[in-house]
Protein backbone atom coordinates (compact mmCIF):
# COMPACT_ATOMS: atom_id res chain seq x y z
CA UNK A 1 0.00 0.00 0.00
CA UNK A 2 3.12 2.37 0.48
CA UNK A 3 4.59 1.97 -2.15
CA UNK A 4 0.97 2.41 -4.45
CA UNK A 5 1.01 5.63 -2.62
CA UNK A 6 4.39 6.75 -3.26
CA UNK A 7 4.19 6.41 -6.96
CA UNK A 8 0.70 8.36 -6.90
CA UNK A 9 2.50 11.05 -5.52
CA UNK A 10 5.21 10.70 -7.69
CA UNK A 11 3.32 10.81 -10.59
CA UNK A 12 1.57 13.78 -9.35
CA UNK A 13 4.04 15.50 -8.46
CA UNK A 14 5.28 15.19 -12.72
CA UNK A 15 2.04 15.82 -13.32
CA UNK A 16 2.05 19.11 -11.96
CA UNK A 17 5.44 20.04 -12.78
CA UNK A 18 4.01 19.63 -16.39
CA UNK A 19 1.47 21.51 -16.05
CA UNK A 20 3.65 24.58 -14.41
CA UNK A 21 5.68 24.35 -17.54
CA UNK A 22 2.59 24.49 -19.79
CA UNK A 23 1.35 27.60 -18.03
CA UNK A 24 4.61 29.12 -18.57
CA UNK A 25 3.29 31.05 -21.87
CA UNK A 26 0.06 32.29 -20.26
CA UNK A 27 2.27 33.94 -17.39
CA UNK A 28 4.03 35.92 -19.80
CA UNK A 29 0.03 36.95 -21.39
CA UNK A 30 -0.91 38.02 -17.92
CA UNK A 31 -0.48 41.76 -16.53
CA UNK A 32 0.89 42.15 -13.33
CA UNK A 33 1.88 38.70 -13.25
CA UNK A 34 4.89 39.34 -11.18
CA UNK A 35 2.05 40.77 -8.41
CA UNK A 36 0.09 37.68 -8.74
CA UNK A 37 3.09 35.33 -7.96
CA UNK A 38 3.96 37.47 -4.97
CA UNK A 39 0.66 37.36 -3.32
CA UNK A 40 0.09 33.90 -4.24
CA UNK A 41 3.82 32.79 -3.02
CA UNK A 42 2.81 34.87 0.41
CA UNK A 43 -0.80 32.79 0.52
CA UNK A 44 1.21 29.53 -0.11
CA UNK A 45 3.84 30.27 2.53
CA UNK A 46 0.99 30.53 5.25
CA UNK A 47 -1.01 27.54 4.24
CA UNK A 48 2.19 25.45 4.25
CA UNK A 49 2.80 26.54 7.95
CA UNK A 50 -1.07 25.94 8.99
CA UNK A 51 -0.44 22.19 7.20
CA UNK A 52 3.01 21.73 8.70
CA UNK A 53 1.14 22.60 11.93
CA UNK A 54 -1.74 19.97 11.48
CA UNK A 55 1.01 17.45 10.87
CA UNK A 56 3.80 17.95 12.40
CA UNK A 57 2.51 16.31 15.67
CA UNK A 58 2.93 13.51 13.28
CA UNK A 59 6.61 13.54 13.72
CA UNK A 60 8.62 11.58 16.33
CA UNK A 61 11.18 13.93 17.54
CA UNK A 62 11.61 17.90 16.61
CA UNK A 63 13.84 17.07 13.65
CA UNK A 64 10.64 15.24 11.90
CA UNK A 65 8.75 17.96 13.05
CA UNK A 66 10.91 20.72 11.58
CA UNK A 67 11.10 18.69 7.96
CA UNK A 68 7.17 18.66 8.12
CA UNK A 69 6.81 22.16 8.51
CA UNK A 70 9.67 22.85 5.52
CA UNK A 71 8.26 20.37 3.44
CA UNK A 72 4.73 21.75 3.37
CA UNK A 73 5.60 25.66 3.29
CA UNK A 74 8.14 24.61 0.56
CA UNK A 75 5.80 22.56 -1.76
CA UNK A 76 2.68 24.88 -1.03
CA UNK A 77 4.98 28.27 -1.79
CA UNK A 78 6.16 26.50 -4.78
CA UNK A 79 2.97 25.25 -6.54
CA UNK A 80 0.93 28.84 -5.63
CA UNK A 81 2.05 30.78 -8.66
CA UNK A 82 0.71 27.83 -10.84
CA UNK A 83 -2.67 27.56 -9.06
CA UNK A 84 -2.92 31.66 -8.85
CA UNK A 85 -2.46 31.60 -12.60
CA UNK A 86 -4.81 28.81 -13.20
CA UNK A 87 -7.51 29.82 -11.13
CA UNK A 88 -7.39 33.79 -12.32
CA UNK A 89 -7.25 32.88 -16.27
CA UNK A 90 -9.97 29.60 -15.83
CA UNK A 91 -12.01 30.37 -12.94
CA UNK A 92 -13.19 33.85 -13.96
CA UNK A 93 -16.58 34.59 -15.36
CA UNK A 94 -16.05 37.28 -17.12
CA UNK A 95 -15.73 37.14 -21.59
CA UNK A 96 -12.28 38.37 -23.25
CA UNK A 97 -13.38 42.11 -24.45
CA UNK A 98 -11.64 44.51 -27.00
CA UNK A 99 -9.61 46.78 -24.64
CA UNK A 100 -8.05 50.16 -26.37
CA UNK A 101 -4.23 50.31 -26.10
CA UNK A 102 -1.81 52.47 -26.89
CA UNK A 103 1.17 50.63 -29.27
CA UNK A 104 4.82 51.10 -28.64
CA UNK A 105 6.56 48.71 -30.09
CA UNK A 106 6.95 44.89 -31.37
CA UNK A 107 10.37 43.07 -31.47
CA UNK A 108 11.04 39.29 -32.46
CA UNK A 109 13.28 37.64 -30.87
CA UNK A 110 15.32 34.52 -31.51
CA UNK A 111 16.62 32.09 -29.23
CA UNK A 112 18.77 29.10 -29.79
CA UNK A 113 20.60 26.71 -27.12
CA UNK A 114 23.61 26.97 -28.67
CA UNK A 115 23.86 30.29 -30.35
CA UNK A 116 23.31 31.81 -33.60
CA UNK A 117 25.83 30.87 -37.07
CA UNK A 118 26.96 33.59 -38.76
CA UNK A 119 25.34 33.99 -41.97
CA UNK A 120 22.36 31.49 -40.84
CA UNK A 121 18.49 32.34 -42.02
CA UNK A 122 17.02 32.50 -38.56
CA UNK A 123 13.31 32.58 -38.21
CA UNK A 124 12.11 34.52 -34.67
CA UNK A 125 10.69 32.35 -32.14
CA UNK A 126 8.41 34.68 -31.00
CA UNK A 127 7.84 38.89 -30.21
CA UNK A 128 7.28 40.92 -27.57
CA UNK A 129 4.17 43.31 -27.96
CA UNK A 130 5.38 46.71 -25.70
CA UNK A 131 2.29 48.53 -25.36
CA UNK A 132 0.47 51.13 -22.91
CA UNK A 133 -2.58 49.79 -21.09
CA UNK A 134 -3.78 51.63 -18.04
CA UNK A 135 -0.79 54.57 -17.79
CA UNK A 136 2.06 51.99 -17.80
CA UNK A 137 4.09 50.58 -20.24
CA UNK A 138 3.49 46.54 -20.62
CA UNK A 139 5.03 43.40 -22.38
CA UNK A 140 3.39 40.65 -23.51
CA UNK A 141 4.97 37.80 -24.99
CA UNK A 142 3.39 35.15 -28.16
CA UNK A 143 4.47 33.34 -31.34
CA UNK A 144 3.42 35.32 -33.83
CA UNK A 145 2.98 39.12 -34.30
CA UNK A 146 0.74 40.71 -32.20
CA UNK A 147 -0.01 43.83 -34.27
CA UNK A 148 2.04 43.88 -37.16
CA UNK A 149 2.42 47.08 -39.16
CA UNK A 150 1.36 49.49 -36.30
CA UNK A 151 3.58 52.44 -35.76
CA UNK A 152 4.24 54.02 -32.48
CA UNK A 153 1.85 56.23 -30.47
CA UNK A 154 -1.19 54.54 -32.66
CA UNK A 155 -3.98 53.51 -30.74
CA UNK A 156 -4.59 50.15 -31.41
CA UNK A 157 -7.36 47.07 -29.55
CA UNK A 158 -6.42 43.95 -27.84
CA UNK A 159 -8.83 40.91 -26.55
CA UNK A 160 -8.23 40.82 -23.06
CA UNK A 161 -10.09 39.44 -20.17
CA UNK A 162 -10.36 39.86 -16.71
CA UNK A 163 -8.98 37.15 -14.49
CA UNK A 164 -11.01 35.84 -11.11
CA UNK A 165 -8.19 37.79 -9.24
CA UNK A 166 -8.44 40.86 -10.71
CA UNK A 167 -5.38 40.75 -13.40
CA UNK A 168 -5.97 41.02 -16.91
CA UNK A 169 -4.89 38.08 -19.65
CA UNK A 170 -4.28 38.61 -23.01
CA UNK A 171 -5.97 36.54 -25.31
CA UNK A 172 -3.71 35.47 -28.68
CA UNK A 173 -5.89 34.07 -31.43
CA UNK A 174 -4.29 31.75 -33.63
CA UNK A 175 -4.46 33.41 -36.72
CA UNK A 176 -5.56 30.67 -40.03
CA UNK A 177 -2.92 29.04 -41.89
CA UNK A 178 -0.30 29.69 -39.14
C-alpha cells in the first residue's frame, strides 16, 4: 500500500510540474503577473505553515517535526504561482473584451541553445508586444505578431479578459494558416 502511494504522488508530483511548464506562456500573457506570484507565493507560505502545523505532531522527535513544517511551506509556496495563474485565467466569469491600447513597439526575438551561425536564415521564435494599457508601459509575450504594421503612439485594440483575481490576460488568437 506504500509503495501504491508513493508512486501516486510521484506521478503527481510530474504531473504538476508539467502543467507549471505548460502555463509558462500564459504567465508571460498576464499583466501584473509578477504581483500575482507574490501574493500567491505569500498565501502559499501561510497555508504550508497551517499544514506543517496539522502534521507535524505527526513527527517523532523535533527534527521530523521541523522537515514537516519545511516540506509543506516549501511545496505549497512552490505550486501557488501555478494555481494563482490557473484559477485567475480559468475560474473567472467574465468574456475576453476589445480593450483600447496604446502601441509602442513589437520586437522578435530569436533564441537558440547553442547560439546563432553567422550567416544562418534564422526565423524569430516569438515577439514581444510593448504597449500602454492603463498609464504603464506593458510586455506581452506570443508566437506570432501581435499587431504587425502598427507604428508608435497609434492607438490600437487587444482581446483581453479579466482574471477571477483581478489581473488582466491577453488573449492570442491563432491566426488561419499559421
Amino acid at each position: 500500500m506504500l509503495r501504491i502511494t508513493a508512486v501516486l504522488v510521484v506521478l503527481l508530483l510530474l504531473g504538476l510540474i508539467a502543467l507549471y511548464v505548460l502555463e509558462f506562456r500564459w504567465f508571460d500573457r498576464t499583466i501584473g503577473m509578477r504581483n500575482l506570484a507574490l501574493y500567491a507565493m505569500a498565501a502559499g507560505a501561510a497555508l504550508g505553515a497551517a499544514l506543517g502545523r496539522r502534521f507535524s505532531p505527526q513527527g517523532r522527535n523535533t527534527v521530523e517535526k521541523v522537515q514537516l513544517y519545511v516540506f509543506f511551506i516549501f511545496i505549497c509556496t512552490l505550486f501557488a504561482p501555478l494555481a494563482a495563474s490557473l484559477s485567475n485565467r480559468l475560474l473567472s466569469l467574465s468574456a475576453p473584451r476589445l480593450e483600447q491600447i496604446t502601441f509602442f513597439e513589437e520586437q522578435a526575438f530569436y533564441s537558440d541553445r547553442y547560439g546563432l551561425i553567422k550567416g544562418e536564415r534564422v526565423e524569430p521564435d516569438g515577439y514581444y508586444t510593448f504597449f500602454y494599457y492603463h498609464g504603464r508601459l506593458r510586455r506581452i509575450k506570443s508566437e506570432q505578431p501581435l499587431l504587425p504594421g502598427r507604428e508608435r503612439g497609434e492607438t490600437a485594440e487587444l482581446r483581453i479578459k479579466r482574471g477571477l483575481w483581478g489581473y488582466d490576460v491577453v488573449v492570442v488568437e491563432v491566426r488561419e494558416g499559421e
